[in-house]
N, C-alpha and C. Protein backbone atom coordinates (compact mmCIF):
# COMPACT_ATOMS: atom_id res chain seq x y z
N UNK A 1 -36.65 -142.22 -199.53
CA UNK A 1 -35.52 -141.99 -200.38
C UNK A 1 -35.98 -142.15 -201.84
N UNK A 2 -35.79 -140.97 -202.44
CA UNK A 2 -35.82 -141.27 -204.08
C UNK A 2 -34.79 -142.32 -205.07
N UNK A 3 -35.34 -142.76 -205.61
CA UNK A 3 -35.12 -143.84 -206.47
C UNK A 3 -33.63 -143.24 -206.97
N UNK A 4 -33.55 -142.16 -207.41
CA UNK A 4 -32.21 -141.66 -207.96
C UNK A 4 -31.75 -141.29 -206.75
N UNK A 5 -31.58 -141.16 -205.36
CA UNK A 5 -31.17 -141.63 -204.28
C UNK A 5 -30.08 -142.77 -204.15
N UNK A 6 -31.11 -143.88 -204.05
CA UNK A 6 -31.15 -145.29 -203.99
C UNK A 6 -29.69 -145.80 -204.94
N UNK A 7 -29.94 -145.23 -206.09
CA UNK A 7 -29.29 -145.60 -207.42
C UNK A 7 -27.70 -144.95 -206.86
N UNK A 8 -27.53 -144.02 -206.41
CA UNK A 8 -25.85 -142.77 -206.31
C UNK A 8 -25.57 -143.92 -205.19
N UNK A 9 -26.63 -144.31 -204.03
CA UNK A 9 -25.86 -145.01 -202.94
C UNK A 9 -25.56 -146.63 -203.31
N UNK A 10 -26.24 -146.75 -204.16
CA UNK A 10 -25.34 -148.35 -204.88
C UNK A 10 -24.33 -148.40 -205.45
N UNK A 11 -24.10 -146.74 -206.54
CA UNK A 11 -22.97 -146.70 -207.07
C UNK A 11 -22.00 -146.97 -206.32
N UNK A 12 -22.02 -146.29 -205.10
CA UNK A 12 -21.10 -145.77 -204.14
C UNK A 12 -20.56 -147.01 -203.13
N UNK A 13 -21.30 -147.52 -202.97
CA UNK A 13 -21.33 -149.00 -202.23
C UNK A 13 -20.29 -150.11 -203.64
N UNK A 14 -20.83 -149.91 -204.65
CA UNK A 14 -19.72 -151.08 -205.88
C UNK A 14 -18.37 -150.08 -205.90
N UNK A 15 -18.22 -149.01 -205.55
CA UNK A 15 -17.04 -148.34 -205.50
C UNK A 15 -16.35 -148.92 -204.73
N UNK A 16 -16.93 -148.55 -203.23
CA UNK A 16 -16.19 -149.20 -201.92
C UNK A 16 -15.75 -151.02 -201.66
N UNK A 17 -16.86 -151.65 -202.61
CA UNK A 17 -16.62 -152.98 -202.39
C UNK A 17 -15.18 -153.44 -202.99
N UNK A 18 -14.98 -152.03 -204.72
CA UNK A 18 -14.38 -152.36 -205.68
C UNK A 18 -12.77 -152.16 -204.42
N UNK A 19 -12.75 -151.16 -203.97
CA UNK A 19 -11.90 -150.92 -203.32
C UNK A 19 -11.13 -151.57 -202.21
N UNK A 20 -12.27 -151.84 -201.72
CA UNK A 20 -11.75 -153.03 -200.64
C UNK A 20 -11.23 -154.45 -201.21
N UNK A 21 -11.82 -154.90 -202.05
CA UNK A 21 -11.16 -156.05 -202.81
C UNK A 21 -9.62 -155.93 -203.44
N UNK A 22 -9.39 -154.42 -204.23
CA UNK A 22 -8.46 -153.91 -204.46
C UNK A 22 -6.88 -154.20 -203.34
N UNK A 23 -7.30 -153.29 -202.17
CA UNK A 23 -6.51 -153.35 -201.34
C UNK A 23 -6.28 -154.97 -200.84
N UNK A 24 -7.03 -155.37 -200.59
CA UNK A 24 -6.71 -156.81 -200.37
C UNK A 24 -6.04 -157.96 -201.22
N UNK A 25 -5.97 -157.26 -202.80
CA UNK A 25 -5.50 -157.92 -203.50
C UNK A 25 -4.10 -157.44 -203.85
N UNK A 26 -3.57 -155.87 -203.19
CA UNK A 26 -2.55 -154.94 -203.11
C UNK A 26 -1.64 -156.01 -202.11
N UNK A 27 -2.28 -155.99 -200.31
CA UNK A 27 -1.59 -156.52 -199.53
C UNK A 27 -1.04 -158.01 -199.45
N UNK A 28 -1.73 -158.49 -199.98
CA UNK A 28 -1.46 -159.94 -201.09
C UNK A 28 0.62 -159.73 -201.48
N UNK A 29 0.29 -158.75 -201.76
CA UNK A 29 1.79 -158.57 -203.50
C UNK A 29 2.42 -158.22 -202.96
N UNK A 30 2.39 -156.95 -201.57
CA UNK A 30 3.24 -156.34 -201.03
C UNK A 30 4.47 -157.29 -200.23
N UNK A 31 5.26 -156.68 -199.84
CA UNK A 31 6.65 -157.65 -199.31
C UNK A 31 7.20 -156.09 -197.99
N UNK A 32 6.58 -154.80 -198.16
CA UNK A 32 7.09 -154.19 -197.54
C UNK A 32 6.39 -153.76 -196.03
N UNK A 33 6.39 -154.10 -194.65
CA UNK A 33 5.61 -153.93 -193.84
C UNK A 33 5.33 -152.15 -193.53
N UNK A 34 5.95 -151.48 -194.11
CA UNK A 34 5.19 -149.91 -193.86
C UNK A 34 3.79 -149.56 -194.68
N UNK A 35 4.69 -150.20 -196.14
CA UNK A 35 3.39 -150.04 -196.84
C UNK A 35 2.03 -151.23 -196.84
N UNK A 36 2.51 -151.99 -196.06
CA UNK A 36 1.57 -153.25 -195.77
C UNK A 36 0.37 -152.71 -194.32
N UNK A 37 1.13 -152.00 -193.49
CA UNK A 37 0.32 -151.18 -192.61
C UNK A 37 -0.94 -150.18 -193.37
N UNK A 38 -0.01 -149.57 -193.90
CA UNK A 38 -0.59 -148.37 -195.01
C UNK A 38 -2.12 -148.89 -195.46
N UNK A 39 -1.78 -149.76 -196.20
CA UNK A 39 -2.78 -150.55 -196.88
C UNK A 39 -3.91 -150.56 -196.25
N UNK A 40 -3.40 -151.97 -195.22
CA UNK A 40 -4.88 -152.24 -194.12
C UNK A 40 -4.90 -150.77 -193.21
N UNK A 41 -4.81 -149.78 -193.44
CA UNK A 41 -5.70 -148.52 -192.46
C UNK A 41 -6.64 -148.18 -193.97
N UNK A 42 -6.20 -148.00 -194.69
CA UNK A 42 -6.78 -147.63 -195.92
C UNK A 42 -8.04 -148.38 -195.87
N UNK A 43 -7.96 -149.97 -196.03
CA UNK A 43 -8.93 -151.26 -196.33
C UNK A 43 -10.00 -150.69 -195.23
N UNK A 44 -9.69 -150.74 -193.74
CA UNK A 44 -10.49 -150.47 -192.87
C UNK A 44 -11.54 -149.02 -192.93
N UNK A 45 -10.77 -148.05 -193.16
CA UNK A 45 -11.51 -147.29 -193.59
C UNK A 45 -12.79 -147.30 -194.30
N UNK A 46 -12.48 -147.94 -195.71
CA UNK A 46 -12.99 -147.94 -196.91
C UNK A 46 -14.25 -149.34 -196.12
N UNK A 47 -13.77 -149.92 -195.02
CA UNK A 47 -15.02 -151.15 -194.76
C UNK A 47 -15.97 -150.70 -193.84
N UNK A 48 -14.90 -149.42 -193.04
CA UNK A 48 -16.16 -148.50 -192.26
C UNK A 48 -17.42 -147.79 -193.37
N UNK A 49 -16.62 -147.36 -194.15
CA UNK A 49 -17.44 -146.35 -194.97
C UNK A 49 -18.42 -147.38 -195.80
N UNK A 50 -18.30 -148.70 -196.37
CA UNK A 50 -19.39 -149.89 -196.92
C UNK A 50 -20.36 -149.60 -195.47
N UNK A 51 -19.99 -150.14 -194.72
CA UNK A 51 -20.97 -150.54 -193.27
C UNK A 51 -21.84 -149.20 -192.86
N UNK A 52 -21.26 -148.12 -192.65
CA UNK A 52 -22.06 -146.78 -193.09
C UNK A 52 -23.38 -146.70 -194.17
N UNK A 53 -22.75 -146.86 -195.73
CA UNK A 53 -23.64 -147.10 -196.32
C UNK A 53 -24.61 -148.05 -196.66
N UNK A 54 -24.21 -149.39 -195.89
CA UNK A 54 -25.12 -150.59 -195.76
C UNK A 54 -26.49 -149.74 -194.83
N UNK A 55 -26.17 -149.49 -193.69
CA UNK A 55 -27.33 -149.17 -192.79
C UNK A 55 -28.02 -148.00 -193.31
N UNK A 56 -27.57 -147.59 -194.25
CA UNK A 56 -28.33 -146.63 -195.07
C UNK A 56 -29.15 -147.13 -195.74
N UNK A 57 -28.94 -148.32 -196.52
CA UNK A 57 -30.27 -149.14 -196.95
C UNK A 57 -31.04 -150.05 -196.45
């Protein structure tokens, strides 16, 4: 893997981390259980897609 490789899949990885922290700090505030579902499919997603790009490095 090229170095400017390396570099797009870290970006991409502080995206997803940024995101997942996000949502977790969303479902925190929420009070409504549809959109509290909503959320955690979202979170999960976004922790598949970290774990994806973990085994990539």
């Amino acid at each position: 893997m090229t170095e400017k490789e390396i570099l797009y899949i870290e970006d991409a990885v502080n995206h997803e981390i940024y995101t997942i922290e996000t949502c977790v700090e969303i479902i925190d505030c929420l009070e409504d259980e549809n959109l509290i579902k909503l959320v955690k499919k979202i979170l999960k997603k976004h922790k598949t897609i970290l774990e994806m790009f973990m085994e990539v490095l």
